[in-house]
Protein backbone atom coordinates (compact mmCIF):
# COMPACT_ATOMS: atom_id res chain seq x y z
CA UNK A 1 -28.50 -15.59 -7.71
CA UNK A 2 -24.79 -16.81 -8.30
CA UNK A 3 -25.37 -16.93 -12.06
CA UNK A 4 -26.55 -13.32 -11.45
CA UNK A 5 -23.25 -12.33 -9.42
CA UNK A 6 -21.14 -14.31 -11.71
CA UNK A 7 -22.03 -12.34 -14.82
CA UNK A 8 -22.16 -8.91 -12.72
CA UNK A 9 -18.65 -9.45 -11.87
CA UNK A 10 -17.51 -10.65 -15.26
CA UNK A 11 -18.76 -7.86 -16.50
CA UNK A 12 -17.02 -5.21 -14.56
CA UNK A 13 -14.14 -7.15 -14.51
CA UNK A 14 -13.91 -6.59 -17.95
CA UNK A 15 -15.21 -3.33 -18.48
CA UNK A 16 -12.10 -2.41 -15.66
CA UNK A 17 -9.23 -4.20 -17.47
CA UNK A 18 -10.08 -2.89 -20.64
CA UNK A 19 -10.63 0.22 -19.67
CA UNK A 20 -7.08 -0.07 -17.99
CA UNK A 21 -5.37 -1.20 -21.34
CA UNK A 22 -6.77 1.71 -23.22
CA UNK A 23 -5.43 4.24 -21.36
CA UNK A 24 -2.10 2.12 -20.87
CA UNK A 25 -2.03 2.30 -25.31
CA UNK A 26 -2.65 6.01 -25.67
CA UNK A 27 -0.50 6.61 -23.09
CA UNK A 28 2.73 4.91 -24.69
CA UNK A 29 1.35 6.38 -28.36
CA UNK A 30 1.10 9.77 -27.24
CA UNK A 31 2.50 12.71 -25.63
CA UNK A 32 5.59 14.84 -24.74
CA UNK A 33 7.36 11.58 -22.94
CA UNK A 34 6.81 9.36 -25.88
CA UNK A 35 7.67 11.52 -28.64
CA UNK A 36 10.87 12.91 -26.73
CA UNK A 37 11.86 9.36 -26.32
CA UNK A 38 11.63 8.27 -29.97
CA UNK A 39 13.60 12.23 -31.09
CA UNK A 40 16.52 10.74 -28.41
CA UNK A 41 16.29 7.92 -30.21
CA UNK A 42 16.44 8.73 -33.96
CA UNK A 43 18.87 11.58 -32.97
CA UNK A 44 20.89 10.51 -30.28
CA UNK A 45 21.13 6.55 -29.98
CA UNK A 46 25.12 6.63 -30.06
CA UNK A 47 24.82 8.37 -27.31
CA UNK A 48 23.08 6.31 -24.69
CA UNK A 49 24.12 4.05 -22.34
CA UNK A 50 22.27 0.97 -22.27
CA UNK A 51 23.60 -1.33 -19.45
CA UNK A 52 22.34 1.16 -16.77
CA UNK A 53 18.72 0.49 -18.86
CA UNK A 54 19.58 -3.17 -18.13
CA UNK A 55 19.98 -2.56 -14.33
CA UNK A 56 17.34 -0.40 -14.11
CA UNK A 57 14.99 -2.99 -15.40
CA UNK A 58 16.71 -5.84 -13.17
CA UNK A 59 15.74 -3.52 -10.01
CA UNK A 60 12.20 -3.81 -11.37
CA UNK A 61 11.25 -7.05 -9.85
CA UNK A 62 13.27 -6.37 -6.74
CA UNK A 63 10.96 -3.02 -6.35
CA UNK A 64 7.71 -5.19 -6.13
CA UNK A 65 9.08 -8.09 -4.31
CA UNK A 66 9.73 -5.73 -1.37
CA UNK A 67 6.67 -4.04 -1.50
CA UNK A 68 4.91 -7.95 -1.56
CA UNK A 69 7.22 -9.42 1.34
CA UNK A 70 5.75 -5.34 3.17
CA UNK A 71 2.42 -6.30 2.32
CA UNK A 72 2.75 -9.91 3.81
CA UNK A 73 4.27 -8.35 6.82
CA UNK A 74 1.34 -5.87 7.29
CA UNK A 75 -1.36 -8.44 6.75
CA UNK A 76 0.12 -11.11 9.52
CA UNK A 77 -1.52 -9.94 12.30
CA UNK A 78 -4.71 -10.75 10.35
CA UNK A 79 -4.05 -13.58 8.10
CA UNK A 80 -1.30 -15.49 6.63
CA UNK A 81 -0.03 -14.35 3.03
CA UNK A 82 2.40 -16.06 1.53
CA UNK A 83 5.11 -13.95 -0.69
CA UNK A 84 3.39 -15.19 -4.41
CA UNK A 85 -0.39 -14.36 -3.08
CA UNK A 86 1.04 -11.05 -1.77
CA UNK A 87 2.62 -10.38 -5.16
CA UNK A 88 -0.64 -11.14 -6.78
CA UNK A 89 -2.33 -8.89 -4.46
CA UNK A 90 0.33 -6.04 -5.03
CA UNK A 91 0.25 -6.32 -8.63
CA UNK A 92 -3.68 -6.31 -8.80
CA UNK A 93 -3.49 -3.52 -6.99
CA UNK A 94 -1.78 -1.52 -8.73
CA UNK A 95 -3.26 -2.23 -12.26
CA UNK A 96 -6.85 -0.61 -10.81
CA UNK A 97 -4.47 2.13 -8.75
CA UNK A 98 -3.07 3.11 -12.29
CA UNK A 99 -6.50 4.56 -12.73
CA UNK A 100 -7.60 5.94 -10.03
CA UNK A 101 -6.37 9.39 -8.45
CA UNK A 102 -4.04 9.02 -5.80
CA UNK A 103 -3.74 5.58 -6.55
CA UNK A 104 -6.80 4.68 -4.50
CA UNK A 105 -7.60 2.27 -6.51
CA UNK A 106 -4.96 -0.19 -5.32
CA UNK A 107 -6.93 -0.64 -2.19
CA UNK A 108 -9.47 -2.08 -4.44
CA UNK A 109 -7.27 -4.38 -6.79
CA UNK A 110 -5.58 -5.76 -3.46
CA UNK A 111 -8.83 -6.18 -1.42
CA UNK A 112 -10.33 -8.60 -4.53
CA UNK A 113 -6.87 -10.37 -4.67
CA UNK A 114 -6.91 -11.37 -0.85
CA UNK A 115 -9.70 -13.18 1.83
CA UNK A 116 -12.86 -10.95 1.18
CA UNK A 117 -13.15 -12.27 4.96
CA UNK A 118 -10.18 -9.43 5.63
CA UNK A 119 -11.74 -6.54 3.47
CA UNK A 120 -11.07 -4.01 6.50
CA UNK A 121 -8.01 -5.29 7.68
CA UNK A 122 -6.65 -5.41 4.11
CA UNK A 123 -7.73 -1.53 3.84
CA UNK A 124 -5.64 -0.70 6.79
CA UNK A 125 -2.40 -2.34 5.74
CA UNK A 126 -2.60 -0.89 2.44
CA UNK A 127 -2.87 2.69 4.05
CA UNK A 128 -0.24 1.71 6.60
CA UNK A 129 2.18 0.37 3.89
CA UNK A 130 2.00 3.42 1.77
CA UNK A 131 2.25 6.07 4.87
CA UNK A 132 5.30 4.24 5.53
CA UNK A 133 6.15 4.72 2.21
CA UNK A 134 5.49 7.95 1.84
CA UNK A 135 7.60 9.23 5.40
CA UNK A 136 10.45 7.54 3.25
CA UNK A 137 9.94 9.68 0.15
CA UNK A 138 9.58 12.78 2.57
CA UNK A 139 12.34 12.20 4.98
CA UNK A 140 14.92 11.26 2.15
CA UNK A 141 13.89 14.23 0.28
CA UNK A 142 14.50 16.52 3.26
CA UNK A 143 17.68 15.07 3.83
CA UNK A 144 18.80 15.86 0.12
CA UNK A 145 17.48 19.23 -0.02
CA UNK A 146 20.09 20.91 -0.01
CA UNK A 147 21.41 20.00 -3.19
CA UNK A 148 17.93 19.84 -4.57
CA UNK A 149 17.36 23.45 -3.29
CA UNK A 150 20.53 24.44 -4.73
CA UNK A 151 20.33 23.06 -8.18
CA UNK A 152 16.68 24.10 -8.75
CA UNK A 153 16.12 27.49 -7.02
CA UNK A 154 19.80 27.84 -6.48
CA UNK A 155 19.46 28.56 -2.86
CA UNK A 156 21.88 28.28 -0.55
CA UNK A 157 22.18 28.65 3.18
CA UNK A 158 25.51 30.47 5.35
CA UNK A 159 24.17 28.87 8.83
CA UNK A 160 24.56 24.55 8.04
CA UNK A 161 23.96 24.04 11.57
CA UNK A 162 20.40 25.46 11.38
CA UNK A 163 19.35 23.96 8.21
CA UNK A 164 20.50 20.76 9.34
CA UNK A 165 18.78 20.98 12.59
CA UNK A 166 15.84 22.26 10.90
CA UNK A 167 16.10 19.27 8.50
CA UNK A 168 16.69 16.82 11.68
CA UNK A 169 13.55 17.83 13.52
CA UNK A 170 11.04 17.21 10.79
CA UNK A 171 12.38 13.78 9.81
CA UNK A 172 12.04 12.85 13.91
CA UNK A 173 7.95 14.59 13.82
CA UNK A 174 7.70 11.90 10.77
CA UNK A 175 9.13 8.97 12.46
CA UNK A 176 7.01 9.84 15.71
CA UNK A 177 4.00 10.52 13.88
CA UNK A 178 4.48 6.72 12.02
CA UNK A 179 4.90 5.03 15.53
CA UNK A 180 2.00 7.18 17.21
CA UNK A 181 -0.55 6.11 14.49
CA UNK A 182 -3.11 4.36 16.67
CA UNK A 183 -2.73 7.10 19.23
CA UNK A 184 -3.32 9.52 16.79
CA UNK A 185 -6.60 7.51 15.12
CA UNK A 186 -8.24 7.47 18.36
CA UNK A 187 -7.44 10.96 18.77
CA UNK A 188 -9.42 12.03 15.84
CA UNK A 189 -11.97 9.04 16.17
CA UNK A 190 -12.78 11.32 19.42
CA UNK A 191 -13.31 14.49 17.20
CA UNK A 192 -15.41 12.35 14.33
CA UNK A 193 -19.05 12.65 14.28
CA UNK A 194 -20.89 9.11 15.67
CA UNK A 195 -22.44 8.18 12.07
CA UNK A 196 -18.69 8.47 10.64
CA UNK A 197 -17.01 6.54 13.44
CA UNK A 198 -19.31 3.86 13.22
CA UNK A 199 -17.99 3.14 9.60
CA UNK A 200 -14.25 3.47 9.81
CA UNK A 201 -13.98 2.45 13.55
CA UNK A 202 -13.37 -1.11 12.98
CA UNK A 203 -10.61 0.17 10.53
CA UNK A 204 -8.77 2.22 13.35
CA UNK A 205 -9.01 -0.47 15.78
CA UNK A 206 -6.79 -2.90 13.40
CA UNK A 207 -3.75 -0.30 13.74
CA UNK A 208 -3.86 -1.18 17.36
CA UNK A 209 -2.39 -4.81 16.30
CA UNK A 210 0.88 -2.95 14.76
CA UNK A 211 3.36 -3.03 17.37
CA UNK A 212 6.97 -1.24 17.08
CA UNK A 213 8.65 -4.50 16.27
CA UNK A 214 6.75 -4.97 13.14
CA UNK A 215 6.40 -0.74 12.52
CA UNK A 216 10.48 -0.94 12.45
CA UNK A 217 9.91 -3.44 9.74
CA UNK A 218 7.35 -2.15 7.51
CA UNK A 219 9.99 1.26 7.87
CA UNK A 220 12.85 -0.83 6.94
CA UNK A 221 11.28 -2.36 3.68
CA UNK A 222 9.75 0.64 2.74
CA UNK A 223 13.28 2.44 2.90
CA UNK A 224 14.67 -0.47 1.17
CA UNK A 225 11.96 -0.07 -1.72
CA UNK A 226 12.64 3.65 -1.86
CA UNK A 227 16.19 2.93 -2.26
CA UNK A 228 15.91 0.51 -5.06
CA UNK A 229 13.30 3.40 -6.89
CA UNK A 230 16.29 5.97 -5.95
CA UNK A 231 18.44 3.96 -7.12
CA UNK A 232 17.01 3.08 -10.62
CA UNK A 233 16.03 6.61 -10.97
CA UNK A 234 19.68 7.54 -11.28
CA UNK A 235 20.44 4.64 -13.78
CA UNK A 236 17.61 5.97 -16.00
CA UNK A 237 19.21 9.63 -15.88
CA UNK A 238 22.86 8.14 -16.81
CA UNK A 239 21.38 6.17 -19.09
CA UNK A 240 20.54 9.52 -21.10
CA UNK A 241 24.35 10.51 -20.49
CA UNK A 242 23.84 13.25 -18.08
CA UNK A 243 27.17 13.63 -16.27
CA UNK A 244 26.52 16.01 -13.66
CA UNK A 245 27.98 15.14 -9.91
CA UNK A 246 26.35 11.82 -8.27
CA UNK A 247 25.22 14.36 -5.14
CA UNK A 248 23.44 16.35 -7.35
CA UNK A 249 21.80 13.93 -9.69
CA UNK A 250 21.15 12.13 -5.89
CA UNK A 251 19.34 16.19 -4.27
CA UNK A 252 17.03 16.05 -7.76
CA UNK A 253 16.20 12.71 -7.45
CA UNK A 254 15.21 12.76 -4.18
CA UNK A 255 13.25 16.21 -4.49
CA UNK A 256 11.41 14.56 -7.22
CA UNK A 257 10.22 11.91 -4.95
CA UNK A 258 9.68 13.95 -2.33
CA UNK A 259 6.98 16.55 -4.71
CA UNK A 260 5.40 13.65 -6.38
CA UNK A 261 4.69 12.32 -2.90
CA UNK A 262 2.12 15.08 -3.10
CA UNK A 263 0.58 14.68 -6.41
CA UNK A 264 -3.19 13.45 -5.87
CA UNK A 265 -3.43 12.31 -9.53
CA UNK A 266 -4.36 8.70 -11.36
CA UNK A 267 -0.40 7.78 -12.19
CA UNK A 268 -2.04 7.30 -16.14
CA UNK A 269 -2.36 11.46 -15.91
CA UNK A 270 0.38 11.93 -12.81
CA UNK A 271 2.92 10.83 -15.84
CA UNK A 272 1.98 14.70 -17.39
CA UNK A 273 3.07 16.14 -13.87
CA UNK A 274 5.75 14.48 -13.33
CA UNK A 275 7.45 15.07 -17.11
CA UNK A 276 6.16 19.04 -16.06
CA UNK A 277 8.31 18.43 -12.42
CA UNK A 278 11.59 16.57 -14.27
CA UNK A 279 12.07 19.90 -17.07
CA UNK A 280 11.72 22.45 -13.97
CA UNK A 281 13.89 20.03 -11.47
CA UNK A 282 16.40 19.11 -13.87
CA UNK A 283 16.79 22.34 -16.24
CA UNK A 284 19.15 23.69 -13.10
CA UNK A 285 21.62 20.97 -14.13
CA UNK A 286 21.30 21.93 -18.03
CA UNK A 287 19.52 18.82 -18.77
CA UNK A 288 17.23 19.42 -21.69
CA UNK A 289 13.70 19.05 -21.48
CA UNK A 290 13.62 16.40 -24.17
CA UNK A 291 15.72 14.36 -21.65
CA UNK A 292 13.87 14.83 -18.87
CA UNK A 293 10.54 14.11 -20.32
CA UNK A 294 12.27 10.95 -22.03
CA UNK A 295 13.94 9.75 -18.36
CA UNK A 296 10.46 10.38 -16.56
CA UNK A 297 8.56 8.41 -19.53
CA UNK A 298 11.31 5.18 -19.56
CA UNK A 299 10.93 5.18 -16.02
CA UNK A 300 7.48 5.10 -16.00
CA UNK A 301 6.98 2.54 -18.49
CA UNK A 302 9.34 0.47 -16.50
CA UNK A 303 7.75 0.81 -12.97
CA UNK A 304 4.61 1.35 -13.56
CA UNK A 305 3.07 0.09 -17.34
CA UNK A 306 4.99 -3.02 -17.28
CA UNK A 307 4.21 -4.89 -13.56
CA UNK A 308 0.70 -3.28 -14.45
CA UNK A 309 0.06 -5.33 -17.65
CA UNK A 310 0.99 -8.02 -15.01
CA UNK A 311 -1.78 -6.81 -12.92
CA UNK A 312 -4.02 -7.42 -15.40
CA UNK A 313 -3.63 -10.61 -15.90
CA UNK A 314 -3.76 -11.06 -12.41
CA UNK A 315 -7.18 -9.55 -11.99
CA UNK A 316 -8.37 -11.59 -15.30
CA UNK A 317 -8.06 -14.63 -13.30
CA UNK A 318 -9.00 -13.28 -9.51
CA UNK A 319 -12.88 -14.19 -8.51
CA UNK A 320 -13.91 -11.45 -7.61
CA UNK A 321 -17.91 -12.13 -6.99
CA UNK A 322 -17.75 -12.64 -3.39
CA UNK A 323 -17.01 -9.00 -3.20
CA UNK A 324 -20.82 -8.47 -4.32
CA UNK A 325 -22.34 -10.69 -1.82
């Protein structure tokens, strides 16, 4: 029987990360991002700015450190993590969520990185970690959207009282929806017919364990993440010599984030959708849709293909048979 599981799991071990790498290669020989990045390139080169490249690509590592050291955070009431096994588990993660639509995928690379003791557990900080990171992306976005509105649509409002108020409200139902979670689980678990509570119900009860001292910091790391992606975003765009306002660069930015928060789609396709957003979003600033599509692709390749390939290797050596037992 363990020779059995042994070669099962080698097998789709294998069949996963190659998969993965195939798609990763005709993803960075193909398509509108690629080719737009070699025209800027060939056509353009004197014109680029390299050292905000440089520290974009520094903020890399800082990205996924934080979202390790949230990861560690959210697994402590269950089991100890140190910061290099949560890094493991984060990058193994997001190798299989590269895949998958809506990233769902990650909850399967982190699950065969960590205790297979803690699959539930693991499932629930996951989700936790990225609703936390996802209020970010939405609250941020409504708190730039005027500028984004205004660049994009060019809309523009007379009363800023009420559009600040309006903005105001729905960033506090966020925040009160993040630190009513287990209220709101048991809510629904109430609504859920029997044979579906009795799968997921030992997966509500673990949000019970996250009290508001350790919700406030999951928030605060995931703000801090979102703020180093913000951050780089905006290197990446004066990288490509754009040299519209900060603010405004800062309202597109963060409307980006805010859409793509929405986008149900494995990031290997999302990167289409996202090149599709960055020409509408950024044509209100005159930015050309080579550049766009060239920003969105560098960016990609930097957050996404590169601590991927990392994954990989990651999940090459993780043992992942006990998961079959």
């Amino acid at each position: 029987m363990p020779a059995i599981l042994n070669k099962r799991s080698a097998i789709i071990k294998l069949f996963v990360i190659v998969s993965i790498l195939v798609l990763i290669y005709l993803q960075l020989t193909s398509g509108d991002g690629q080719n737009s990045l070699k025209s800027i390139w060939l056509n353009h080169r004197k014109e680029l700015k390299p050292v905000y490249l440089w520290l974009c690509l520094c903020l890399m590592p800082i990205n996924w450190y934080l979202e390790a050291l949230k990861f560690k955070k959210l697994m402590m009431p269950h089991i100890f993590l140190s910061v290099k096994a949560s890094l493991l588990s984060v990058l193994g993660g997001l190798a299989v969520g590269i895949v998958t639509p809506g990233r769902v995928g990650e909850y399967a690379g982190r699950l065969i990185t960590t205790d297979p003791e803690h699959k539930k557990e693991g499932i629930s900080a996951t989700l936790l970690g990225s609703i936390a990171q996802n209020i970010c992306n939405i609250a941020a976005g409504l708190a730039f959207s005027y500028f984004f509105l205004k660049s994009t649509l060019n809309v523009t409002y007379n009363n800023t009282f009420a559009f600040v108020a309006g903005v105001t409200i729905q960033i506090v139902i966020l925040v009160a929806v993040y630190y009513h979670l287990p209220q709101l689980a048991h809510l629904i678990e109430k609504m859920l017919p029997h044979n579906i509570i009795s799968r997921i119900s030992a997966r509500l009860k673990t949000l019970d364990l996250y009290k508001p001292a350790l919700l406030n910091v999951i928030l605060g790391l995931s703000f801090l993440r979102y703020m180093v992606y913000f951050l780089q975003y905006i290197l990446i765009i004066r990288f490509f010599n754009v040299g519209s306002e900060i603010i405004e660069i800062a309202g597109n930015v963060a409307g980006i984030y805010m859409i793509q928060t929405g986008i149900p789609l494995p990031a290997f396709l999302s990167i289409m959708a996202r090149g599709e957003l960055a020409i509408l979003v950024w044509s209100g600033l005159g930015v050309s849709s080579t550049v766009a599509l060239a920003a969105t692709f560098t960016l990609w390749i930097i957050n996404l293909i590169l601590p991927s390939v990392a994954g990989l290797i990651v999940l090459y050596f993780a043992d992942i048979k006990n998961y079959f037992k």
